[in-house]
N, C-alpha and C. Protein backbone atom coordinates (compact mmCIF):
# COMPACT_ATOMS: atom_id res chain seq x y z
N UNK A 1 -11.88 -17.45 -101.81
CA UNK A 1 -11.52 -16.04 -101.68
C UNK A 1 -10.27 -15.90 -100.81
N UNK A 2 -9.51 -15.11 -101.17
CA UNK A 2 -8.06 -14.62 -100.52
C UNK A 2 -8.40 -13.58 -99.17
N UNK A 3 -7.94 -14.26 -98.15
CA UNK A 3 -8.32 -13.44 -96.61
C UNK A 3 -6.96 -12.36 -96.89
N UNK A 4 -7.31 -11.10 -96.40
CA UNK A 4 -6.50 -10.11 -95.92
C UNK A 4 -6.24 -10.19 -94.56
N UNK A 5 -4.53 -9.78 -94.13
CA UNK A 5 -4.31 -9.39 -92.96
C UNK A 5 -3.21 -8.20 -93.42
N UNK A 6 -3.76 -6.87 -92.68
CA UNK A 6 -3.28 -5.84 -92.77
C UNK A 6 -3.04 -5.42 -91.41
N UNK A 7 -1.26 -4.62 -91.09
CA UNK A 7 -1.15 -3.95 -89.88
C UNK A 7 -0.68 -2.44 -90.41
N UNK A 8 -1.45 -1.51 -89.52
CA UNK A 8 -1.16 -0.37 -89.44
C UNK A 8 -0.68 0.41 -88.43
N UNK A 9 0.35 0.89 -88.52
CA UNK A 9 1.17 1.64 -87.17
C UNK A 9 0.96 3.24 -86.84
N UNK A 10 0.29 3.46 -86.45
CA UNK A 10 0.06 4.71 -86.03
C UNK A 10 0.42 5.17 -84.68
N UNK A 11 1.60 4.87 -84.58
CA UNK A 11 2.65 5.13 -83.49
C UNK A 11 4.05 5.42 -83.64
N UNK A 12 4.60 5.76 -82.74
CA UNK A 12 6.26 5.96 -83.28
C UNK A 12 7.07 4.87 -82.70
N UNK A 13 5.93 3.75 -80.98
CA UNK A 13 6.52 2.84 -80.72
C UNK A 13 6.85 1.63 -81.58
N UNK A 14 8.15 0.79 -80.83
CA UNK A 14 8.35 -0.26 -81.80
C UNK A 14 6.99 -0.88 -81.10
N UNK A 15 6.98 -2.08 -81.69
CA UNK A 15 6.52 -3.58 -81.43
C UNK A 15 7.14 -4.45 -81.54
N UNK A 16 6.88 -5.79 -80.99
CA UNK A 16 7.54 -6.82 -80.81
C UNK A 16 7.15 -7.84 -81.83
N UNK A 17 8.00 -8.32 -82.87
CA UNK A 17 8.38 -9.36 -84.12
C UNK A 17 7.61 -10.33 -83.71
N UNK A 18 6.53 -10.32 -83.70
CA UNK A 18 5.48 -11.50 -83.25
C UNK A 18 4.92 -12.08 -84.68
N UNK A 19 4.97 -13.45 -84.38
CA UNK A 19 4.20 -14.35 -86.02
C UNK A 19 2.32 -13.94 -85.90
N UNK A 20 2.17 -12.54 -86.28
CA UNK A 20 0.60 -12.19 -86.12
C UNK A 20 -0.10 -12.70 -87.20
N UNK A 21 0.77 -12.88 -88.73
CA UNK A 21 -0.55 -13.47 -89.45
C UNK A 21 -0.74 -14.87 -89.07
N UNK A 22 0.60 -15.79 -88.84
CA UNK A 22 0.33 -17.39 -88.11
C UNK A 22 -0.67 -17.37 -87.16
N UNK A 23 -0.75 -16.47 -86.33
CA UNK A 23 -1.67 -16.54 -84.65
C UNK A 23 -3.15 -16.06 -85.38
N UNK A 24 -3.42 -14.87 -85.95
CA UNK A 24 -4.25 -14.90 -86.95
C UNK A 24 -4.61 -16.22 -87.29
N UNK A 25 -4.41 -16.87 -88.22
CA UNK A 25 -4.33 -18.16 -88.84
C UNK A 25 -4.94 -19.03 -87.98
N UNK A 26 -4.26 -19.36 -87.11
CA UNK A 26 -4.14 -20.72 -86.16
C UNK A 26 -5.73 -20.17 -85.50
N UNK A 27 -6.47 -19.17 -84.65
CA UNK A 27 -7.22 -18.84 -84.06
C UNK A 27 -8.40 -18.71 -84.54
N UNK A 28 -8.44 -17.90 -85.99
CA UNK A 28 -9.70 -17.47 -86.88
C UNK A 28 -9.62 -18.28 -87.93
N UNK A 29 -8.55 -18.98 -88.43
CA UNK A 29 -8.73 -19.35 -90.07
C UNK A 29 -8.09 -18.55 -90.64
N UNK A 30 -7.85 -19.51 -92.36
CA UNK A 30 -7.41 -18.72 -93.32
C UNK A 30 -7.74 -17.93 -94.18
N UNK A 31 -9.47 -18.06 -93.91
CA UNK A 31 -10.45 -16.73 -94.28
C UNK A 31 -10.71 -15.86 -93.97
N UNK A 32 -10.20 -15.46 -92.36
CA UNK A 32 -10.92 -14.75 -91.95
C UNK A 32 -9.53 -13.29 -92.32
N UNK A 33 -10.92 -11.98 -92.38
CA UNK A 33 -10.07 -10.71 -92.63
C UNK A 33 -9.63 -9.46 -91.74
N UNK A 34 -8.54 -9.77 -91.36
CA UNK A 34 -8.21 -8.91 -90.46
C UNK A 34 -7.36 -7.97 -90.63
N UNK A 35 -8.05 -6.84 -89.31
CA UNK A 35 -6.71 -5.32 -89.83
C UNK A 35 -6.50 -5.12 -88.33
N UNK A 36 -4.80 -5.50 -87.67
CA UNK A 36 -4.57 -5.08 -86.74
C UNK A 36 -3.38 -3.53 -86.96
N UNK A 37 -4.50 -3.00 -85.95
CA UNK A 37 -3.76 -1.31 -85.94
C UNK A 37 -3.17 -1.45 -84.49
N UNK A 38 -2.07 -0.55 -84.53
CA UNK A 38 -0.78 -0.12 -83.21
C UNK A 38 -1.45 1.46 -82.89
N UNK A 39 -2.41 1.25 -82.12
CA UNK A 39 -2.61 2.74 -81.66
C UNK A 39 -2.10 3.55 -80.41
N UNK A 40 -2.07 4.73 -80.59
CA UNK A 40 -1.23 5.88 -79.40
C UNK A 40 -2.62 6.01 -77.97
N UNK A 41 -2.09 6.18 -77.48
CA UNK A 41 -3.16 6.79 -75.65
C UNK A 41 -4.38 7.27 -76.51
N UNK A 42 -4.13 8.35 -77.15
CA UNK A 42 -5.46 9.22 -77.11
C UNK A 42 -6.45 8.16 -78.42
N UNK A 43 -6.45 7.81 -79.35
CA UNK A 43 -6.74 6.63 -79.78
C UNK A 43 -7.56 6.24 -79.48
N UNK A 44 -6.75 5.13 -78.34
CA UNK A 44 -7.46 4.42 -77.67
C UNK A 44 -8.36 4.54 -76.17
N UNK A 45 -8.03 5.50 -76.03
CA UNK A 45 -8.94 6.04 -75.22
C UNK A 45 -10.06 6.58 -75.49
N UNK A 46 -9.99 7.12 -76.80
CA UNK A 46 -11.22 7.18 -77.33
C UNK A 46 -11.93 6.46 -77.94
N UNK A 47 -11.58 5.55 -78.36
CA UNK A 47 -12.01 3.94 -78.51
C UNK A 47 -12.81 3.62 -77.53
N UNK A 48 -11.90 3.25 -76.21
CA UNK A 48 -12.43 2.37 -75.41
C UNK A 48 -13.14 3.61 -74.32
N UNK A 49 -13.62 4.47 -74.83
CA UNK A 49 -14.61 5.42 -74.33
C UNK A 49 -15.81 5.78 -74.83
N UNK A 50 -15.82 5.25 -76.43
CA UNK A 50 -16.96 5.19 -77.30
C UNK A 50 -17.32 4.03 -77.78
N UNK A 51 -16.93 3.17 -77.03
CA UNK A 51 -17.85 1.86 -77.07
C UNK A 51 -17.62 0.87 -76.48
N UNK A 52 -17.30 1.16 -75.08
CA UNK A 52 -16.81 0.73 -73.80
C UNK A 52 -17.16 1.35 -72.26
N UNK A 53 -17.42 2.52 -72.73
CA UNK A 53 -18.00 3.50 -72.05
C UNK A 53 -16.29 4.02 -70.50
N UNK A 54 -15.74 3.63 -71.09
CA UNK A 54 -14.33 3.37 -70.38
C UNK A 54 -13.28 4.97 -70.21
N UNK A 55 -12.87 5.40 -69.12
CA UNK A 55 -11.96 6.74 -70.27
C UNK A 55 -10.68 6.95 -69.66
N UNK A 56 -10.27 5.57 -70.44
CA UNK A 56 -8.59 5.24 -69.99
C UNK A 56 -8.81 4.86 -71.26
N UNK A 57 -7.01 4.74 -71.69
CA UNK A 57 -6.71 3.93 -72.52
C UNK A 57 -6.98 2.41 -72.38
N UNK A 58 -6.95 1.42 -73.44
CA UNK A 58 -7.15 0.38 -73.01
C UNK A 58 -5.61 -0.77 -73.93
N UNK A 59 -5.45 -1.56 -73.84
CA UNK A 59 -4.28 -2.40 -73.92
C UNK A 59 -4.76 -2.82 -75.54
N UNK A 60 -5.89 -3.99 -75.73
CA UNK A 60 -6.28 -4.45 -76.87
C UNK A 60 -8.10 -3.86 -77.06
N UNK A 61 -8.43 -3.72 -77.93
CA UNK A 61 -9.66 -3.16 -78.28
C UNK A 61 -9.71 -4.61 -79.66
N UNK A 62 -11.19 -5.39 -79.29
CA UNK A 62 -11.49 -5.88 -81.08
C UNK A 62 -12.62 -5.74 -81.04
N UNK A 63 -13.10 -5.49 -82.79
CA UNK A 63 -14.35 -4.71 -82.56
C UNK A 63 -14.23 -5.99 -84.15
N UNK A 64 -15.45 -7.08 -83.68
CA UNK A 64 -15.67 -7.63 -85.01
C UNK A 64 -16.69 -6.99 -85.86
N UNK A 65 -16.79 -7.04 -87.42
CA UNK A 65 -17.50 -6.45 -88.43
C UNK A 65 -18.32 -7.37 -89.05
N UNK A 66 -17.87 -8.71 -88.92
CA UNK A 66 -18.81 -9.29 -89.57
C UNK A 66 -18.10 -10.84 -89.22
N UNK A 67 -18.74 -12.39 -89.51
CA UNK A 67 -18.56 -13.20 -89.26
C UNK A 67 -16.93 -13.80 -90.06
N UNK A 68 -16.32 -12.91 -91.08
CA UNK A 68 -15.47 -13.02 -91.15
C UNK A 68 -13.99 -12.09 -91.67
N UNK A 69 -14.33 -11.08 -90.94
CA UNK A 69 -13.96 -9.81 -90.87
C UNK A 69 -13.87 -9.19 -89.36
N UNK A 70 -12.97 -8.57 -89.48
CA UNK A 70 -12.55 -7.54 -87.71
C UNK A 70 -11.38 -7.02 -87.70
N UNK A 71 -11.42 -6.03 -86.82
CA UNK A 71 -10.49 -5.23 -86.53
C UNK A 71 -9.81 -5.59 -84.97
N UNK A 72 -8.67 -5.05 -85.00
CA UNK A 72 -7.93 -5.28 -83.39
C UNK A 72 -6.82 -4.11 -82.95
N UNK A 73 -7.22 -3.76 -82.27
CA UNK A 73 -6.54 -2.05 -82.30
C UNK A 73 -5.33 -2.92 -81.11
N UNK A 74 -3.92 -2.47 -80.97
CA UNK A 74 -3.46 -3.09 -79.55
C UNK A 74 -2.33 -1.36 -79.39
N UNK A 75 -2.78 -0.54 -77.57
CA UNK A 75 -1.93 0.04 -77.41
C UNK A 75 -0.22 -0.36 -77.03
N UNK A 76 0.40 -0.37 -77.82
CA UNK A 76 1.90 -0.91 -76.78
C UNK A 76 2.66 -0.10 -75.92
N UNK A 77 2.09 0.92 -75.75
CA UNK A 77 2.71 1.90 -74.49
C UNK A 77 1.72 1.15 -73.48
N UNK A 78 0.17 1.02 -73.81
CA UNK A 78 -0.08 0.61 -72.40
C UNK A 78 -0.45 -0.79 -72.23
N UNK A 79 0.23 -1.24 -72.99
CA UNK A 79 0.80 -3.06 -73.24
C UNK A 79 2.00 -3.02 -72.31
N UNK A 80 3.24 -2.21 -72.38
CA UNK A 80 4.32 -1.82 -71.58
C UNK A 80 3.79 -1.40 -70.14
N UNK A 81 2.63 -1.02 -69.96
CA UNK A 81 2.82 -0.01 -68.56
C UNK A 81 1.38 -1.67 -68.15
N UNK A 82 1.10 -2.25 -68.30
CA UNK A 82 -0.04 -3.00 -67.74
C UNK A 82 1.06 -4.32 -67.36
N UNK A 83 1.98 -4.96 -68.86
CA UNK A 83 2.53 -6.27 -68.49
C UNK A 83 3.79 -6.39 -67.36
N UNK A 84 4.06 -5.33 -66.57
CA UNK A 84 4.30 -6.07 -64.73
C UNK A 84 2.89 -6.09 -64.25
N UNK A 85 1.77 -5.51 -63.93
CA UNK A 85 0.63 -6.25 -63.22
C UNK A 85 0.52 -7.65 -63.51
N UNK A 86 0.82 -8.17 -64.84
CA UNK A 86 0.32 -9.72 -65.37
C UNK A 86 1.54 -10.54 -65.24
N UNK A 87 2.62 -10.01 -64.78
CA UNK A 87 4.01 -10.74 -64.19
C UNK A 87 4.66 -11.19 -65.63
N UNK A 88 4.13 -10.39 -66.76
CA UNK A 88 5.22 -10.87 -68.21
C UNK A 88 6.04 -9.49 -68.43
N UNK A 89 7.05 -9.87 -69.74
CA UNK A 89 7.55 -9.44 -70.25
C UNK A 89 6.69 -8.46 -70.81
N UNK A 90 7.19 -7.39 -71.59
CA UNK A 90 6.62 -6.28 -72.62
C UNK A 90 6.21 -7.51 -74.34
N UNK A 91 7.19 -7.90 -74.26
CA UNK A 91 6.65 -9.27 -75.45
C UNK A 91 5.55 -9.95 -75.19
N UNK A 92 6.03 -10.87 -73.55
CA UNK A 92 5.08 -11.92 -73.44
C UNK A 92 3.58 -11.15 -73.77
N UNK A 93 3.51 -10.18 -72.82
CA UNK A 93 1.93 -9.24 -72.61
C UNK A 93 1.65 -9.06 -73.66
N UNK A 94 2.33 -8.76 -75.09
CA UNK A 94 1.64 -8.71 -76.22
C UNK A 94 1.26 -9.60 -76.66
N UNK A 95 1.78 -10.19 -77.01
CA UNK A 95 1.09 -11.73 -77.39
C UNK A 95 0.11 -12.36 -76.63
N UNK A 96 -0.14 -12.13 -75.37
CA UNK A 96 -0.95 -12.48 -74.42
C UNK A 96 -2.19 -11.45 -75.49
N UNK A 97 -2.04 -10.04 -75.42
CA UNK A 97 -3.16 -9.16 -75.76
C UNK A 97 -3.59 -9.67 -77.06
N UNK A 98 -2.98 -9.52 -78.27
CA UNK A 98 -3.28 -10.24 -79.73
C UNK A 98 -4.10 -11.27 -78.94
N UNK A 99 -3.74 -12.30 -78.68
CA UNK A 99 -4.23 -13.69 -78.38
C UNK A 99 -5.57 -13.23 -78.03
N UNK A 100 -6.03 -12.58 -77.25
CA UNK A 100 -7.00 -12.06 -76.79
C UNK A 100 -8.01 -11.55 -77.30
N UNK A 101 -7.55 -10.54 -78.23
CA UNK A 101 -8.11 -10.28 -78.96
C UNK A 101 -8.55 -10.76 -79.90
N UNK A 102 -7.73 -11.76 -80.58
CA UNK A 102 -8.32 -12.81 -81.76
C UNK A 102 -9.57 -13.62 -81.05
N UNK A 103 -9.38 -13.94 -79.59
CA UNK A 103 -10.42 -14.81 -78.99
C UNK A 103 -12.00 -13.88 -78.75
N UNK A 104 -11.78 -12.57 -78.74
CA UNK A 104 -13.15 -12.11 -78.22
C UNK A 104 -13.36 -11.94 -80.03
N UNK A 105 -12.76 -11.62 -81.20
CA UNK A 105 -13.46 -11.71 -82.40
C UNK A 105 -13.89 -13.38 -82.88
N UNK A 106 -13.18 -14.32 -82.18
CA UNK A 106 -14.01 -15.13 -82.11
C UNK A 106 -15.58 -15.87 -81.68
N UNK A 107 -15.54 -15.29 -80.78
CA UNK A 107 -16.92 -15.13 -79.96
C UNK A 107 -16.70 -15.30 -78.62
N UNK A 108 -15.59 -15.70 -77.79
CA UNK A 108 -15.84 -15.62 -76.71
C UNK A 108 -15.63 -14.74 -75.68
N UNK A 109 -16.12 -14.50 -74.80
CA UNK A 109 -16.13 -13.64 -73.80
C UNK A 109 -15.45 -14.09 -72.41
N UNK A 110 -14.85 -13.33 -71.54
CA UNK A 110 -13.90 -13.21 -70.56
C UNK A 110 -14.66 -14.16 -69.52
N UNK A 111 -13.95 -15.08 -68.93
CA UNK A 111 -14.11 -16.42 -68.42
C UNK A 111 -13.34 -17.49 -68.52
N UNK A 112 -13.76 -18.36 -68.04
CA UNK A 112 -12.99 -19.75 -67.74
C UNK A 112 -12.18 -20.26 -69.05
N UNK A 113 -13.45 -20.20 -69.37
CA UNK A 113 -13.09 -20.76 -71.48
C UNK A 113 -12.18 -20.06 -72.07
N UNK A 114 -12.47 -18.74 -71.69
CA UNK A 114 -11.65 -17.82 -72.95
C UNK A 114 -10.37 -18.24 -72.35
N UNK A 115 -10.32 -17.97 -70.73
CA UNK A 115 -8.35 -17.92 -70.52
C UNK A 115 -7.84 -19.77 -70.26
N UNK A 116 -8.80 -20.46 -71.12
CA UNK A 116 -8.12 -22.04 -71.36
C UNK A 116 -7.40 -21.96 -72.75
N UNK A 117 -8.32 -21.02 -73.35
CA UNK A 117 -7.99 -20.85 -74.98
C UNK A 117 -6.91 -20.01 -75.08
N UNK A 118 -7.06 -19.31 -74.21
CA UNK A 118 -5.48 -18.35 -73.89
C UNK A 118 -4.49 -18.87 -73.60
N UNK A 119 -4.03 -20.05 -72.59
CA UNK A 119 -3.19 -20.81 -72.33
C UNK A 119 -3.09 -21.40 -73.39
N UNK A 120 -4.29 -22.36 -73.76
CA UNK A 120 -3.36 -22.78 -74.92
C UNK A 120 -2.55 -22.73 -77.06
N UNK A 121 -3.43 -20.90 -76.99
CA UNK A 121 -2.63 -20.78 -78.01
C UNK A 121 -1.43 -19.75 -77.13
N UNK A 122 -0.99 -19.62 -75.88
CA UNK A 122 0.25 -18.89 -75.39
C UNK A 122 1.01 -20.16 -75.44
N UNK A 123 0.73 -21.21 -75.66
CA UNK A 123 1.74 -21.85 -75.62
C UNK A 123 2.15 -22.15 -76.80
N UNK A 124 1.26 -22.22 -77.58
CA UNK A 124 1.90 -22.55 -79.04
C UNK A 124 2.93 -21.84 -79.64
N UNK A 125 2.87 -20.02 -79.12
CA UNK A 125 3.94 -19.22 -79.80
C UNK A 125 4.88 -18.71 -79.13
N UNK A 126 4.54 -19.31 -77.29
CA UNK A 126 5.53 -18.38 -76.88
C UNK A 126 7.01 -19.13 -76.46
């Protein structure tokens, strides 16, 4: 079966020319089906307020659907306003967030493991 990767922009910001179906690829496989959306503040704040219990915006949101299927919402206004706390670029921090997000639709959760797996697909693309 042919995996989908679909992005949807529902913003007026740019984004940064990142290889997302490769990082896709390299992280989940060439099966797996993904739809990353570019969402605005209110969005994602309501996102990460209805099933996060959170009521800020949030940077990356992934919400997997099934073992080979998920979604990955990433704000880049507050990708821009978070990456000086994390000492990157407005690029680097995205790719940091994607990365991230591909890792929690993988299964893992925030810890030791996840940010080894973070280092080392940040190094592969950045």
């Amino acid at each position: 079966m042919e995996s989908t990767f679909s992005v949807v922009n529902k913003t007026k910001v740019r984004h940064p020319d990142l290889p997302f179906a490769k990082m896709k690829e390299k992280v989940l496989g060439k099966s797996y089906n993904l739809s990353l959306v570019f969402s605005d503040d209110a969005l994602s704040k309501k996102l990460n307020y209805e099933y996060r219990g959170k009521s800020k915006p949030a940077n990356v949101l992934s919400f997997p659907l099934s073992k080979t299927e998920g979604e990955i919402f990433i704000n880049p206004k507050q990708v821009r306003r978070d990456a000086p706390r994390f000492g990157r670029s407005y690029e680097s921090f995205f790719l940091f967030a994607f990365i991230h997000g591909l890792l929690h639709l993988k299964g893992l959760r925030h810890g030791s493991t996840m940010e080894k797996e973070e280092r080392r697909y940040l190094s592969l693309f950045e």
